[in-house]
PDB file of N, CA and C in Angstrom:
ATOM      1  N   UNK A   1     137.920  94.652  84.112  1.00  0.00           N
ATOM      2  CA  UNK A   1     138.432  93.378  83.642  1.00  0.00           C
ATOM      3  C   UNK A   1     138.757  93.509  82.163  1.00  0.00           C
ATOM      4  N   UNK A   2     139.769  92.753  81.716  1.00  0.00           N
ATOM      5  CA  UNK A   2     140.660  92.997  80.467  1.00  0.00           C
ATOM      6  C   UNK A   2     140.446  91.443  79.693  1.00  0.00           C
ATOM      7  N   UNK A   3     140.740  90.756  80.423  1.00  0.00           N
ATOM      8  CA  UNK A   3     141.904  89.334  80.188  1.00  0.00           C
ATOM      9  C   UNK A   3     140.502  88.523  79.577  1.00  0.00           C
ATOM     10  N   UNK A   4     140.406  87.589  78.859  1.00  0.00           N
ATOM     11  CA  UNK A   4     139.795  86.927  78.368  1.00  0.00           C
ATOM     12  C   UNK A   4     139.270  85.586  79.364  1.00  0.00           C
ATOM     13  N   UNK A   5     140.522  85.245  80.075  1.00  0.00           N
ATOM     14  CA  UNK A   5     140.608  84.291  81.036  1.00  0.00           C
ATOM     15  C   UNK A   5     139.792  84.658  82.429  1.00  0.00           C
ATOM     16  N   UNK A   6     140.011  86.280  83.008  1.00  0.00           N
ATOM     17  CA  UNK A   6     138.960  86.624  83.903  1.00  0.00           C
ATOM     18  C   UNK A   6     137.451  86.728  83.351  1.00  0.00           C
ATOM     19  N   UNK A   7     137.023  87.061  82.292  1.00  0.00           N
ATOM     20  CA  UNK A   7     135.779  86.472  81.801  1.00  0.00           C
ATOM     21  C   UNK A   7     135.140  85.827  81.698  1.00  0.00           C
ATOM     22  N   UNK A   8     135.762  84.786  81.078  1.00  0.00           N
ATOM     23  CA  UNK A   8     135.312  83.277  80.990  1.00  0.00           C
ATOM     24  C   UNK A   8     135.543  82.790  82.781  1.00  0.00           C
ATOM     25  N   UNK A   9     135.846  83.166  83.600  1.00  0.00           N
ATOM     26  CA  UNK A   9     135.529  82.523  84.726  1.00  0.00           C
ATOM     27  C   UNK A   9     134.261  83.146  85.641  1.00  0.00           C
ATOM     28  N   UNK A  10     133.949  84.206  85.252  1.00  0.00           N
ATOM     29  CA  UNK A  10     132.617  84.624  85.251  1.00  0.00           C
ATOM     30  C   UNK A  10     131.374  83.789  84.718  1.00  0.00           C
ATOM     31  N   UNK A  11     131.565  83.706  83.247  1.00  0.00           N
ATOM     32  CA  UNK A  11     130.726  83.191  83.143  1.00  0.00           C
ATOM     33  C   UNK A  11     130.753  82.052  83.384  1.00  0.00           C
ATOM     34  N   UNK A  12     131.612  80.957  83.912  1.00  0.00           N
ATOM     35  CA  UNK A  12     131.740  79.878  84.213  1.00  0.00           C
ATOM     36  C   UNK A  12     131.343  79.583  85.465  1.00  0.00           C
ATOM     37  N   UNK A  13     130.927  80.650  86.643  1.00  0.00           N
ATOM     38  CA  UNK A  13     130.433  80.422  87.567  1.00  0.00           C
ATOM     39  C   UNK A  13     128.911  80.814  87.573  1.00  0.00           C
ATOM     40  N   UNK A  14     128.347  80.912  86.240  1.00  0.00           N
ATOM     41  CA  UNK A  14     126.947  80.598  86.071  1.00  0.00           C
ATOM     42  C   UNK A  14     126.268  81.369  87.290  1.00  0.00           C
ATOM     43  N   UNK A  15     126.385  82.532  87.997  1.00  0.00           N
ATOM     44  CA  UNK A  15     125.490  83.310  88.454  1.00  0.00           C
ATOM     45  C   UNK A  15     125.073  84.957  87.985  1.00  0.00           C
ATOM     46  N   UNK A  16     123.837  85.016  87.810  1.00  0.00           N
ATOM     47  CA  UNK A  16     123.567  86.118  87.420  1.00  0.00           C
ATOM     48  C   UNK A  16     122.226  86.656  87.301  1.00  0.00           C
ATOM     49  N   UNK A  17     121.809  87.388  86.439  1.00  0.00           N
ATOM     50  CA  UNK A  17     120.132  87.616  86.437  1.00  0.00           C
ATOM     51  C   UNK A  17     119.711  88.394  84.998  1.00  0.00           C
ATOM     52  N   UNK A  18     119.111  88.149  84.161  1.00  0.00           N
ATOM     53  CA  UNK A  18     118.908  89.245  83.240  1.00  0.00           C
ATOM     54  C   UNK A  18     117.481  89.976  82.989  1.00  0.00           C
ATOM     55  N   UNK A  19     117.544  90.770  82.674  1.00  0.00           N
ATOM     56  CA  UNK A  19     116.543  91.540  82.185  1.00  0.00           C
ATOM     57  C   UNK A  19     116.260  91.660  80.360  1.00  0.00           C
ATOM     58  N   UNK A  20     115.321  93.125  80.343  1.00  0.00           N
ATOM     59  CA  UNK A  20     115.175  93.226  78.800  1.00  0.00           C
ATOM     60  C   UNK A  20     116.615  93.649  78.090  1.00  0.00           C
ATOM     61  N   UNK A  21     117.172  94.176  78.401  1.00  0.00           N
ATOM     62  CA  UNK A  21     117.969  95.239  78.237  1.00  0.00           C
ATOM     63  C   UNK A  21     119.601  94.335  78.658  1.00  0.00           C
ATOM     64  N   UNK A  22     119.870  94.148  79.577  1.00  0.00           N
ATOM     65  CA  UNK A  22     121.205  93.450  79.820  1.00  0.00           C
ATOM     66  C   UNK A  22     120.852  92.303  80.785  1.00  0.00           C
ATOM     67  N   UNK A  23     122.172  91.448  80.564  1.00  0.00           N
ATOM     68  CA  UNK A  23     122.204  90.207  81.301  1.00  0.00           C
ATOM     69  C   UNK A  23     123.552  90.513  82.377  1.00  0.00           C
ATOM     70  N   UNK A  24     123.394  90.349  84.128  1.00  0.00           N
ATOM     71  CA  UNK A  24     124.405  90.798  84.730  1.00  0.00           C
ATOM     72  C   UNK A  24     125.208  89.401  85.297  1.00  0.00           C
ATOM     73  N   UNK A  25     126.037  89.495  85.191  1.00  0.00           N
ATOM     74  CA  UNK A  25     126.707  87.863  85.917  1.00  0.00           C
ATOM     75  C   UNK A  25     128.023  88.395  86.833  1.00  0.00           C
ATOM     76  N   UNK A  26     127.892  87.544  88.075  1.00  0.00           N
ATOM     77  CA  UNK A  26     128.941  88.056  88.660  1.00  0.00           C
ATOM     78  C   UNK A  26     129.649  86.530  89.342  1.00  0.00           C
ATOM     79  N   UNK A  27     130.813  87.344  90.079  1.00  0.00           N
ATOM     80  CA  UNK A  27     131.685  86.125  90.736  1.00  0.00           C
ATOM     81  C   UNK A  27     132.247  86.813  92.035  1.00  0.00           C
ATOM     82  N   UNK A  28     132.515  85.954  93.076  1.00  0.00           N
ATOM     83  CA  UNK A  28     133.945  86.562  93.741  1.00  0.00           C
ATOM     84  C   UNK A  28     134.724  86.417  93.595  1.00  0.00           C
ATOM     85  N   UNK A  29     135.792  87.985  93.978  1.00  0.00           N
ATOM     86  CA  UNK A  29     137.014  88.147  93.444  1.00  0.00           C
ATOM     87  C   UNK A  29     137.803  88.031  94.736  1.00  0.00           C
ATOM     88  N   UNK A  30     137.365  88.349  96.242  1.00  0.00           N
ATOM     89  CA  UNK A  30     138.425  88.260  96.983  1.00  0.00           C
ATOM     90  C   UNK A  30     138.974  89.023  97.351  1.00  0.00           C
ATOM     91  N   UNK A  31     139.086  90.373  96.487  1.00  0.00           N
ATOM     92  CA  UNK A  31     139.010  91.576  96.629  1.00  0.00           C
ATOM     93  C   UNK A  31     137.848  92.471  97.154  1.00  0.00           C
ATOM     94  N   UNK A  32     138.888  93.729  97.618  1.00  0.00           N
ATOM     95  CA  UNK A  32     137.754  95.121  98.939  1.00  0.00           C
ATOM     96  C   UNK A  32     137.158  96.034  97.299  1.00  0.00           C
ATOM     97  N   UNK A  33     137.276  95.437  96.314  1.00  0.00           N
ATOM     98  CA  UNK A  33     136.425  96.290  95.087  1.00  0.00           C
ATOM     99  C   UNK A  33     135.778  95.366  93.915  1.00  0.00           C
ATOM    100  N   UNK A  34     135.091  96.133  93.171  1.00  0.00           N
ATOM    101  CA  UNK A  34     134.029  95.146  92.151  1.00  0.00           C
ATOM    102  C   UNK A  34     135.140  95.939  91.289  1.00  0.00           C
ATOM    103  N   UNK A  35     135.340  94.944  89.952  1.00  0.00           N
ATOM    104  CA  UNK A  35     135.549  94.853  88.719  1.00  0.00           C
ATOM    105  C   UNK A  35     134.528  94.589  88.032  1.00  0.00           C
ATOM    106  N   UNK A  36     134.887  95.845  86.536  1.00  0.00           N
ATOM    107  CA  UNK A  36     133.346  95.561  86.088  1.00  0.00           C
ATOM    108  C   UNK A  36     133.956  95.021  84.350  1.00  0.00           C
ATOM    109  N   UNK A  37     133.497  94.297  83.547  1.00  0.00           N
ATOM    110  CA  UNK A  37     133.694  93.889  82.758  1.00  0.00           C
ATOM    111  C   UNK A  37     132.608  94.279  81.544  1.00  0.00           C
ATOM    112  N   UNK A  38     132.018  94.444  80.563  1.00  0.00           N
ATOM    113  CA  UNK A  38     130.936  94.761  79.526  1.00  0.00           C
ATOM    114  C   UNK A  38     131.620  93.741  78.344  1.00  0.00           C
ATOM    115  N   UNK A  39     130.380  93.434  77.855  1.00  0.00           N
ATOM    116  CA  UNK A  39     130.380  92.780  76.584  1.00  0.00           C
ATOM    117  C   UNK A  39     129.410  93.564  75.869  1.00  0.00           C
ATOM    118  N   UNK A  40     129.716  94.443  74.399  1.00  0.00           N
ATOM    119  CA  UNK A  40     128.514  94.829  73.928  1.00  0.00           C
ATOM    120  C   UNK A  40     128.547  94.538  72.352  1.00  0.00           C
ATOM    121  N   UNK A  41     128.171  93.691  72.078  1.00  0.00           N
ATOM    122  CA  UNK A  41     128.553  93.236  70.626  1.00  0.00           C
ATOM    123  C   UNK A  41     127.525  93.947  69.496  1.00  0.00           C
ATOM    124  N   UNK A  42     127.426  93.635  68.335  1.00  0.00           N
ATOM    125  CA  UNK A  42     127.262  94.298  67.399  1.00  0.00           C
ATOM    126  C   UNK A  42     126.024  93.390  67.140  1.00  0.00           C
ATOM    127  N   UNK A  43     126.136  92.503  67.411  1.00  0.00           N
ATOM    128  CA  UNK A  43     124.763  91.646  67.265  1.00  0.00           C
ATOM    129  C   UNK A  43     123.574  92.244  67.913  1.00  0.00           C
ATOM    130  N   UNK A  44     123.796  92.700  69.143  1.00  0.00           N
ATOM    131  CA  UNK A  44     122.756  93.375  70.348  1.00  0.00           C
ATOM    132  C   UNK A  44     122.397  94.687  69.651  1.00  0.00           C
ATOM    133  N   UNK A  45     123.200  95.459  69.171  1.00  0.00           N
ATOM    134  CA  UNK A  45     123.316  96.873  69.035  1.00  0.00           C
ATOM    135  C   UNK A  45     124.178  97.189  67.712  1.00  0.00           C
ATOM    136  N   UNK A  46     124.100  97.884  66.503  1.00  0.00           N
ATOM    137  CA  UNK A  46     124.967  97.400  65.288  1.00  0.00           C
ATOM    138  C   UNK A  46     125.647  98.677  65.596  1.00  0.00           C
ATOM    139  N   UNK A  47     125.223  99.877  65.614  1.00  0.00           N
ATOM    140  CA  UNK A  47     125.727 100.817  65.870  1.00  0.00           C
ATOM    141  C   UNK A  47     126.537 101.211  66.791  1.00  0.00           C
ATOM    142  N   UNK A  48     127.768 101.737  66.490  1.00  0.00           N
ATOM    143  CA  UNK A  48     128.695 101.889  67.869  1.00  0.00           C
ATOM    144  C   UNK A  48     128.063 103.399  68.494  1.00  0.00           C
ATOM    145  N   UNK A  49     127.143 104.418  67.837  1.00  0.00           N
ATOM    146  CA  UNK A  49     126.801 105.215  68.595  1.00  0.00           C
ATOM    147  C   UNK A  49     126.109 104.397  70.236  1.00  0.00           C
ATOM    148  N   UNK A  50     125.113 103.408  69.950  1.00  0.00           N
ATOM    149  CA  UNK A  50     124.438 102.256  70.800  1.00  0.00           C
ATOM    150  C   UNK A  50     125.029 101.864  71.743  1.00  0.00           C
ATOM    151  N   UNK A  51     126.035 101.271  71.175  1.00  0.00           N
ATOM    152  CA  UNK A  51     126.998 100.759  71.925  1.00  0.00           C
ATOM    153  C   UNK A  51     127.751 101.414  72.984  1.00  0.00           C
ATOM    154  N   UNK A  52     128.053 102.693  72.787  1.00  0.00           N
ATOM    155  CA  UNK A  52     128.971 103.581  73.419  1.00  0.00           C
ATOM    156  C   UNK A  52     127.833 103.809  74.170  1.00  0.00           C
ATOM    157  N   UNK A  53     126.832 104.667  74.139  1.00  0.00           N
ATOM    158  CA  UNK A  53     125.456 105.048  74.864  1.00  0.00           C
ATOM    159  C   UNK A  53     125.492 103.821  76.240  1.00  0.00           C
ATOM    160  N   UNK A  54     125.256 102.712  75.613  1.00  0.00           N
ATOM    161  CA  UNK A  54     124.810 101.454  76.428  1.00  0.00           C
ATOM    162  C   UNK A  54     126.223 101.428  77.595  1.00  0.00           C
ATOM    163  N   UNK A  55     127.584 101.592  77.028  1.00  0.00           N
ATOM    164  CA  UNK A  55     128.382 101.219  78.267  1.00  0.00           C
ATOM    165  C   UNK A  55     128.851 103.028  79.086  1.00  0.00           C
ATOM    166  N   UNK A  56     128.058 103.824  78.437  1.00  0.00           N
ATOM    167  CA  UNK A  56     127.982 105.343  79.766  1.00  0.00           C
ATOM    168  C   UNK A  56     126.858 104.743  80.324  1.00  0.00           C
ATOM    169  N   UNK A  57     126.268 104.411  79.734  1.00  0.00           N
ATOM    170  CA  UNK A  57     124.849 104.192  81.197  1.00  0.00           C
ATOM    171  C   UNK A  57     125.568 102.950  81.879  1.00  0.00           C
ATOM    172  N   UNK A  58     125.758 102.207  81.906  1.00  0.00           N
ATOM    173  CA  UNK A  58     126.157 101.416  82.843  1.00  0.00           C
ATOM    174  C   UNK A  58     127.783 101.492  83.598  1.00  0.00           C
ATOM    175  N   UNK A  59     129.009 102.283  82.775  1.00  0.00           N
ATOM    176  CA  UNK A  59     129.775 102.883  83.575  1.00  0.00           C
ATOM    177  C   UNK A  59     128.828 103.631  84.556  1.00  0.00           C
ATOM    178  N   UNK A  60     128.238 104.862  84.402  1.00  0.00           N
ATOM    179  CA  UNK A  60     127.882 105.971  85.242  1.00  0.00           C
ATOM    180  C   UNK A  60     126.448 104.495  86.385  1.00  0.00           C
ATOM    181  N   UNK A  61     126.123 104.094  86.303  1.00  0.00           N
ATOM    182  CA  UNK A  61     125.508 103.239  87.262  1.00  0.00           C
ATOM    183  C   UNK A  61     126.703 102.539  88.452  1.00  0.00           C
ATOM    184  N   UNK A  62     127.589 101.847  87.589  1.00  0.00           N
ATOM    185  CA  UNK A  62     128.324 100.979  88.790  1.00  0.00           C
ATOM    186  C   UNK A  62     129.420 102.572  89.433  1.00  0.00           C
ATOM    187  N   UNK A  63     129.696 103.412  88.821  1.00  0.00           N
ATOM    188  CA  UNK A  63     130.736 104.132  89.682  1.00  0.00           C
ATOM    189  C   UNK A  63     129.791 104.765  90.651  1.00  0.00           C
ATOM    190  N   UNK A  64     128.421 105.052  90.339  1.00  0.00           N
ATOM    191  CA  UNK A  64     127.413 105.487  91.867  1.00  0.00           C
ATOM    192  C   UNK A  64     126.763 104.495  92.865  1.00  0.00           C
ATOM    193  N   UNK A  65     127.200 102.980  92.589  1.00  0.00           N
ATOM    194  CA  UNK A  65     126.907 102.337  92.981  1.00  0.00           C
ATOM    195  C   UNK A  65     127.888 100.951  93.482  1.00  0.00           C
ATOM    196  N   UNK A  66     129.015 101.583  93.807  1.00  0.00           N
ATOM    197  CA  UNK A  66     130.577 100.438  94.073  1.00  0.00           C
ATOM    198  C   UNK A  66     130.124 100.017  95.002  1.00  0.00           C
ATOM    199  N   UNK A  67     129.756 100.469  96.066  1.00  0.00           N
ATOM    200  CA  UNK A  67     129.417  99.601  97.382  1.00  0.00           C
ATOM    201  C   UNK A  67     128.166  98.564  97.317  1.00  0.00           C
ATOM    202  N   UNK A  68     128.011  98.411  96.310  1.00  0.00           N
ATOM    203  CA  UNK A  68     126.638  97.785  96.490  1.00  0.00           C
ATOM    204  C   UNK A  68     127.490  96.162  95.953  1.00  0.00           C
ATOM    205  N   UNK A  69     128.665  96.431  94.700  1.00  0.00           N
ATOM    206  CA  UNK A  69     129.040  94.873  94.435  1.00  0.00           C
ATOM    207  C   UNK A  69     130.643  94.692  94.864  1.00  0.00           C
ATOM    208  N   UNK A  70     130.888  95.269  95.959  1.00  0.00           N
ATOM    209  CA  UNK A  70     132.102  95.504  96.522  1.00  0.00           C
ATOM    210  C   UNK A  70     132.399  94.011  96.589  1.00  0.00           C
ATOM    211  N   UNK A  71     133.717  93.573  96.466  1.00  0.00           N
ATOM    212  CA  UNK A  71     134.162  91.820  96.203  1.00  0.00           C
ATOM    213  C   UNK A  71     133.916  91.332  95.136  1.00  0.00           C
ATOM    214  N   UNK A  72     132.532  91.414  94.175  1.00  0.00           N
ATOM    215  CA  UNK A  72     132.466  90.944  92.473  1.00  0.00           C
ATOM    216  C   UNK A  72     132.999  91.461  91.771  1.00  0.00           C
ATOM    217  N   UNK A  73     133.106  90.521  90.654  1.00  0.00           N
ATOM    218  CA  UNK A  73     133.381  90.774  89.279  1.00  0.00           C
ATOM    219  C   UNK A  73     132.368  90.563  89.023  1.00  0.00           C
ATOM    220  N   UNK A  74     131.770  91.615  87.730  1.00  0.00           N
ATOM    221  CA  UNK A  74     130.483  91.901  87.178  1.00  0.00           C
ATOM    222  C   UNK A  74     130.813  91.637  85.933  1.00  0.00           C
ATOM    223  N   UNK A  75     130.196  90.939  85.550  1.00  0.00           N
ATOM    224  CA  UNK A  75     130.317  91.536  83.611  1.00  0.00           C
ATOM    225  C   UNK A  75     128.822  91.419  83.323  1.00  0.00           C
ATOM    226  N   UNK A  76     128.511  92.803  82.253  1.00  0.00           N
ATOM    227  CA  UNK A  76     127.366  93.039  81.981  1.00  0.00           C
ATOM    228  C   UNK A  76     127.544  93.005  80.100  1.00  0.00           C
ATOM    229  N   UNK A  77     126.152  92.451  80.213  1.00  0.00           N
ATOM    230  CA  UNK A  77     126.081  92.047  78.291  1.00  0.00           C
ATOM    231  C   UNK A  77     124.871  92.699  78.239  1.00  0.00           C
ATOM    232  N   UNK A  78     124.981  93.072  76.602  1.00  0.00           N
ATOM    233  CA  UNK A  78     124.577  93.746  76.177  1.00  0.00           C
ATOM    234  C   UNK A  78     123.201  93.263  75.187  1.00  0.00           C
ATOM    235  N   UNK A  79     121.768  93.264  75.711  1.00  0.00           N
ATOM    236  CA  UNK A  79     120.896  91.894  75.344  1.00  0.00           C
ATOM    237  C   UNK A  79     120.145  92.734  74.207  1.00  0.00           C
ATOM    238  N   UNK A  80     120.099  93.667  74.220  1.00  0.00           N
ATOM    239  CA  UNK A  80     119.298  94.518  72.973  1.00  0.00           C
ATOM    240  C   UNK A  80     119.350  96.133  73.190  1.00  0.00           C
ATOM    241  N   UNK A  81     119.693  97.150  72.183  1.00  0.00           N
ATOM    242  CA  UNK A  81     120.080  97.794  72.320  1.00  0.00           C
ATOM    243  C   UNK A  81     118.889  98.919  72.357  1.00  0.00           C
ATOM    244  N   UNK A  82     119.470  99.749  73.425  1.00  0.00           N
ATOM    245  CA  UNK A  82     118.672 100.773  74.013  1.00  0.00           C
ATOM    246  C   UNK A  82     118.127 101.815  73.281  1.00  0.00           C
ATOM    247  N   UNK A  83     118.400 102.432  71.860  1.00  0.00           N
ATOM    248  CA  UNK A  83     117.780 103.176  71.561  1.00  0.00           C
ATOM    249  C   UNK A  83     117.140 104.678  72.134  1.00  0.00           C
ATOM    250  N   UNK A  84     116.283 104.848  71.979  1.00  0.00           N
ATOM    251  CA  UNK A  84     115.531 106.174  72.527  1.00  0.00           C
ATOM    252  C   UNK A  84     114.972 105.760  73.247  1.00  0.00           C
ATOM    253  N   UNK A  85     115.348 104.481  74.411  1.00  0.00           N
ATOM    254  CA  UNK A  85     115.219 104.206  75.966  1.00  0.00           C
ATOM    255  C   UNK A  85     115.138 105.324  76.905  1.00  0.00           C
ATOM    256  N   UNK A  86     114.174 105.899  77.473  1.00  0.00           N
ATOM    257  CA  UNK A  86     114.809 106.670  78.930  1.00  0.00           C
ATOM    258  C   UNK A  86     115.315 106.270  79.814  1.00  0.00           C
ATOM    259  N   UNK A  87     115.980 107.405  80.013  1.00  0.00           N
ATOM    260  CA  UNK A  87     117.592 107.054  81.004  1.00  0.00           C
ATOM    261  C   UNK A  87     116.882 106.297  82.476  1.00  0.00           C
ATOM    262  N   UNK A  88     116.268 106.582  82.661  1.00  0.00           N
ATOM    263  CA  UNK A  88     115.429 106.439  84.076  1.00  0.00           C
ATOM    264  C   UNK A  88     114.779 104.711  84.129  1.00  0.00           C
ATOM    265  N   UNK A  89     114.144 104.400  82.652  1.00  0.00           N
ATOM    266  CA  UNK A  89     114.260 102.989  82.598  1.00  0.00           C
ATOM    267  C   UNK A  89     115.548 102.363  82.624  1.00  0.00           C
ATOM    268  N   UNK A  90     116.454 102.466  81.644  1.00  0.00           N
ATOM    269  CA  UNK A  90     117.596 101.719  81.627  1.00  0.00           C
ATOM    270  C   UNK A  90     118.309 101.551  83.389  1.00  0.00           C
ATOM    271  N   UNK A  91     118.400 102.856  84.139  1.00  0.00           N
ATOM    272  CA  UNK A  91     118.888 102.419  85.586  1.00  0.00           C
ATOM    273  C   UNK A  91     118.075 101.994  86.490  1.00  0.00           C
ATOM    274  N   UNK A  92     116.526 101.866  86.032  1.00  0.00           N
ATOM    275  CA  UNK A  92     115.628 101.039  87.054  1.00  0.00           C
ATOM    276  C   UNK A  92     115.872  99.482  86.791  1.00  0.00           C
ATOM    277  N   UNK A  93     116.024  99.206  85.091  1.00  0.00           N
ATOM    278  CA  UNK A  93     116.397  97.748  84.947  1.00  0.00           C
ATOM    279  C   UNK A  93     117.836  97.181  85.734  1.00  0.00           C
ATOM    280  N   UNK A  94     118.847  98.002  85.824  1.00  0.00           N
ATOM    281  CA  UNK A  94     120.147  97.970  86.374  1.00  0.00           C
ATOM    282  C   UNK A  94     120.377  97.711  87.770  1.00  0.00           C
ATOM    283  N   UNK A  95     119.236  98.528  88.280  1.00  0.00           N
ATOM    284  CA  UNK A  95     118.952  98.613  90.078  1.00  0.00           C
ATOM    285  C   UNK A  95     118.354  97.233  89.850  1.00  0.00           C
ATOM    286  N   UNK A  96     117.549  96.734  89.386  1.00  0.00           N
ATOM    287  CA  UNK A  96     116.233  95.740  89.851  1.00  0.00           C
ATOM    288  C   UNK A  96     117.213  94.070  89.701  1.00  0.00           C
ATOM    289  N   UNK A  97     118.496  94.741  88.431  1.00  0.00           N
ATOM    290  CA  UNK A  97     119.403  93.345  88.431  1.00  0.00           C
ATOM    291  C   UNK A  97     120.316  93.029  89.401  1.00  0.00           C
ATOM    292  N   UNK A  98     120.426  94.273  89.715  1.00  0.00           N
ATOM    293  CA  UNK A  98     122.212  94.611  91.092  1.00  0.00           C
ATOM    294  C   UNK A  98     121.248  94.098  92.225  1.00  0.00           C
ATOM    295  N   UNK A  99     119.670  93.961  92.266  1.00  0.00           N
ATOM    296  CA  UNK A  99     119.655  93.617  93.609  1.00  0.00           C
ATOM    297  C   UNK A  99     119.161  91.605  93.612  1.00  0.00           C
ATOM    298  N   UNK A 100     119.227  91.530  92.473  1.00  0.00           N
ATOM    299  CA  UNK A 100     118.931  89.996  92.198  1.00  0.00           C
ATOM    300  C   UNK A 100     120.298  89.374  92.279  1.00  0.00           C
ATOM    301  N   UNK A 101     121.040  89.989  91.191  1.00  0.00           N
ATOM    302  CA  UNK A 101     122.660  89.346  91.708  1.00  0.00           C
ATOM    303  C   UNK A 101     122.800  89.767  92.944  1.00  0.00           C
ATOM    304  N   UNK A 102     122.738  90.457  93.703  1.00  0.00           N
ATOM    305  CA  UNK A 102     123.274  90.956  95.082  1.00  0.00           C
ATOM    306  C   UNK A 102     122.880  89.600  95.867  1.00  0.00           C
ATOM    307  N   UNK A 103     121.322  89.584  95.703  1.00  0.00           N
ATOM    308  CA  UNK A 103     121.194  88.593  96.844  1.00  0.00           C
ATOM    309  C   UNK A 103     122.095  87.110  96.328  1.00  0.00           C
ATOM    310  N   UNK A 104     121.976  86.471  95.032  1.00  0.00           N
ATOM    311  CA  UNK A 104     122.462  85.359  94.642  1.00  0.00           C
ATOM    312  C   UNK A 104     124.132  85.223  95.272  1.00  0.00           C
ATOM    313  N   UNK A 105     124.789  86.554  95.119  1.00  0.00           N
ATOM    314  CA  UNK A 105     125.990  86.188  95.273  1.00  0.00           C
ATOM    315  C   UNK A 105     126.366  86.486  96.721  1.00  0.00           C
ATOM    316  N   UNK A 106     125.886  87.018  97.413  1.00  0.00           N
ATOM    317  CA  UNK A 106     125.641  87.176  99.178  1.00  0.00           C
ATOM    318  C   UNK A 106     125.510  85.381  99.333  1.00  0.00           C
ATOM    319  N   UNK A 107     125.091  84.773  98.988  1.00  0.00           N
ATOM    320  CA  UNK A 107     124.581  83.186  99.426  1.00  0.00           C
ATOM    321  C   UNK A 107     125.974  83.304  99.222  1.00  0.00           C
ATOM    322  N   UNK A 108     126.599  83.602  98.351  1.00  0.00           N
ATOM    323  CA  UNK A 108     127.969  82.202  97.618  1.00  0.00           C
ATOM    324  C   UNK A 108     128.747  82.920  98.524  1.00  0.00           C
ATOM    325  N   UNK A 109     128.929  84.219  99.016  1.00  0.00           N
ATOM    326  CA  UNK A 109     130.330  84.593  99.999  1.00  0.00           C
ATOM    327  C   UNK A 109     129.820  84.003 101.436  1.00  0.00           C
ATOM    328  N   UNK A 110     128.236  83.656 101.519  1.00  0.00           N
ATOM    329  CA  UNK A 110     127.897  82.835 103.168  1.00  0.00           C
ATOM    330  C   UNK A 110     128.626  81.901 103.196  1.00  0.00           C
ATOM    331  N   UNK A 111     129.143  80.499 102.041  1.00  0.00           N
ATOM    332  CA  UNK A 111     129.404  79.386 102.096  1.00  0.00           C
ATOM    333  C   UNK A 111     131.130  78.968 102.228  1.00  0.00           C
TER     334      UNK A 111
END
C-alpha cells in the first residue's frame, strides 16, 4: 500500500491488536492477496538504521507468511524500536499479533 487514502481506511476500520513492539491493523480488501502497508516514524525509532532493521523483520515475516492474511490489508506501526531485540522475539510478537488480527478479521469476512 502507497496511497494515503488506502491507509487511512485501515485505520478507519478500527481493527487490530498491538503488542510491545508493533501495533497490527487490518481491513478487507476483496482481494486473493494481503497488502502490507508499515508506518515507522522517527518518533518510535530516531534512527533510520532502526527503522530499516524494523521493516526487514517484518517484510521477511509477512512474505513467509501470505497465506495466513490472504484478503487484508495490514498496516503495521512501528510502537518502539527494536534495538538489540532478538530476532526470535520480534517474530514471536508478530506470530502472537497475526493470530489475534486473524481471528478479529475472520468475524468481519463471516458477516
Amino acid at each position: 500500500m502507497l496511497k494515503a487514502d488506502e491507509f487511512s481506511s485501515v485505520f478507519s476500520f478500527r481493527r487490530g491488536a498491538s503488542g510491545e513492539f508493533f501495533q497490527l491493523q487490518v481491513r478487507p480488501n476483496g482481494l486473493q492477496h494481503v497488502r502490507l502497508g508499515m508506518v515507522m516514524g522517527k518518533k518510535a525509532a530516531r534512527l533510520a538504521v532502526d527503522r530499516n532493521y524494523a521493516k526487514r523483520m517484518v517484510r521477511e515475516y509477512f512474505r513467509t507468511n501470505q497465506a495466513r492474511f490472504e484478503g487484508l490489508d495490514v498496516v503495521v506501526r512501528l510502537r518502539k524500536a527494536l534495538g538489540k531485540t532478538c530476532p526470535a522475539v520480534v517474530r514471536q510478537e508478530l506470530r502472537e499479533l497475526a493470530e489475534r488480527v486473524a481471528n478479529v478479521a475472520s468475524l468481519d469476512r463471516a458477516d
